[in-house]
Protein backbone atom coordinates (compact mmCIF):
# COMPACT_ATOMS: atom_id res chain seq x y z
CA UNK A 1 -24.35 -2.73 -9.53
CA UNK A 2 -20.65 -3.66 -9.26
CA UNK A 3 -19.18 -2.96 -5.21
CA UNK A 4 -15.74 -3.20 -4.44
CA UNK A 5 -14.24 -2.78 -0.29
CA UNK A 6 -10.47 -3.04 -0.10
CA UNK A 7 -10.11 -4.08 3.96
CA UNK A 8 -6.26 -3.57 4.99
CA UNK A 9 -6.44 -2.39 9.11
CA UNK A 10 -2.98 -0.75 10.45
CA UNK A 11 -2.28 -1.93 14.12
CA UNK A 12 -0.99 0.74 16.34
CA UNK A 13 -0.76 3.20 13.50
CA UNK A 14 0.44 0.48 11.30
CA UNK A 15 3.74 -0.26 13.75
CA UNK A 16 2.51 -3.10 14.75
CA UNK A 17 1.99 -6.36 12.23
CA UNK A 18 -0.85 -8.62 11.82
CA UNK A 19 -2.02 -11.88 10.16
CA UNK A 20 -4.87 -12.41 8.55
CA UNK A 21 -6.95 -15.27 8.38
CA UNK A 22 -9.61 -15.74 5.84
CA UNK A 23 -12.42 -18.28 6.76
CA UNK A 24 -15.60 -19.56 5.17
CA UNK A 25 -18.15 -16.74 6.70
CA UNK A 26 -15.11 -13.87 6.31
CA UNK A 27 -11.76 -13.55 7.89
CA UNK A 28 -10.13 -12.35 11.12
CA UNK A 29 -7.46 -9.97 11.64
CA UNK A 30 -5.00 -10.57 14.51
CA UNK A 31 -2.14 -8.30 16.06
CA UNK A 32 -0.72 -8.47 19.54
CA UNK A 33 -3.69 -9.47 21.94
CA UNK A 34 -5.97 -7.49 18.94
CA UNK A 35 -8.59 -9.13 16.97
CA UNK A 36 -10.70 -7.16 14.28
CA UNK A 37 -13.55 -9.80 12.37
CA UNK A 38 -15.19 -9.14 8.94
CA UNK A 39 -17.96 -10.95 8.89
CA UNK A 40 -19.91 -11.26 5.53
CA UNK A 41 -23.40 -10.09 4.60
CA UNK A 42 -24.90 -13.01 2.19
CA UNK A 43 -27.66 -15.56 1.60
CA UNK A 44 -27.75 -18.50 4.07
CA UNK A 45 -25.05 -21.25 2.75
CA UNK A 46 -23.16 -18.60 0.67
CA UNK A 47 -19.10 -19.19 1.27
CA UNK A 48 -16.35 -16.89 1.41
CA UNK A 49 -15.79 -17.79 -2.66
CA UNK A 50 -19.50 -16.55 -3.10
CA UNK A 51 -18.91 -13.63 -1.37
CA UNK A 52 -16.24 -12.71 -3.29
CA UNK A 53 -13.86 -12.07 -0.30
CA UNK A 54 -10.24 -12.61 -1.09
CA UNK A 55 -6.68 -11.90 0.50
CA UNK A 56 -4.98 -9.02 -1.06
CA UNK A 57 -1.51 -8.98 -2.42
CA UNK A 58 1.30 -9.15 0.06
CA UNK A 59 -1.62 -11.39 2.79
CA UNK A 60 -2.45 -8.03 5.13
CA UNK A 61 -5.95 -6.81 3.71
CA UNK A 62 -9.26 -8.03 2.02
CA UNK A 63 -10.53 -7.73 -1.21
CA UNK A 64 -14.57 -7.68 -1.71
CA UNK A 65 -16.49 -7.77 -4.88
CA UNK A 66 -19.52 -8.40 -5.38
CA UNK A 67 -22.41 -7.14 -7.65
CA UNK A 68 -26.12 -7.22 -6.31
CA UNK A 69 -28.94 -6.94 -8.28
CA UNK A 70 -32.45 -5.11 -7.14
CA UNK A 71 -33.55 -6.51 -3.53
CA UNK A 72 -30.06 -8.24 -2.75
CA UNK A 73 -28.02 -7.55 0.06
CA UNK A 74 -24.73 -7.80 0.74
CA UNK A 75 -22.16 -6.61 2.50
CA UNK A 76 -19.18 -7.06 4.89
CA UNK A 77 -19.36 -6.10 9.69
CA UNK A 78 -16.23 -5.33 11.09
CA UNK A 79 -16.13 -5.83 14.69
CA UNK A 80 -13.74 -5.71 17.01
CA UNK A 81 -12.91 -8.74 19.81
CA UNK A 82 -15.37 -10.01 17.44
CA UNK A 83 -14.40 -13.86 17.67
CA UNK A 84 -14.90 -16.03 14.56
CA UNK A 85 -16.48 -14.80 11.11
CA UNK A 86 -20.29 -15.38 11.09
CA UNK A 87 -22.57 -15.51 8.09
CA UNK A 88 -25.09 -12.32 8.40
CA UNK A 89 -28.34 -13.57 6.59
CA UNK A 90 -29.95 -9.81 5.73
CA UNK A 91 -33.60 -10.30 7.39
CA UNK A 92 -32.90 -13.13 9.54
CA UNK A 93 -31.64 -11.77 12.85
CA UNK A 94 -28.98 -13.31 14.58
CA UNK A 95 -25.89 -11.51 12.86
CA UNK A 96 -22.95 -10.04 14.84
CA UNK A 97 -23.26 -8.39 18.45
CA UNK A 98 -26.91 -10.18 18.90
């Protein structure tokens, strides 16, 4: 099955910009002392190009497509003051906020 996230955060309502920067485990969002992190939901070693996680026209959102077959996981965690992207390996512990 095909999925497909669109990720494009408004600051303040949307008043306020933001820059987004898109690293190997996902991409961080920053505005004015705010930070939102996607982190990605993938196989250990899997990259942001395996993920399918790409900036969206214009540089303010995320794209995310990705099709999983039976027993895969996958996936993108948004966290807030979340620091840098981290891989989450499904099953292995370890992911974001532990």
């Amino acid at each position: 099955m095909r999925f497909a996230i669109e990720i494009a955060p408004r600051f303040d309502y949307g008043r306020a910009p933001h820059a987004v920067e898109v690293c190997e485990a996902g991409a961080v969002f920053r505005s004015a002392g705010l930070e939102l992190t996607a982190h990605g939901i993938a196989p250990a070693g899997a990259s942001v190009k395996d993920l399918g996680i790409a900036a969206l026209p214009g540089g303010d959102g995320l794209r995310w497509t990705r099709t999983l077959r039976a027993g895969q996981s996958g996936g993108v965690v948004l966290e807030s003051a979340g620091g840098p992207p981290r891989l989450v390996t499904p099953g292995a512990g370890g992911g974001p906020g532990e």
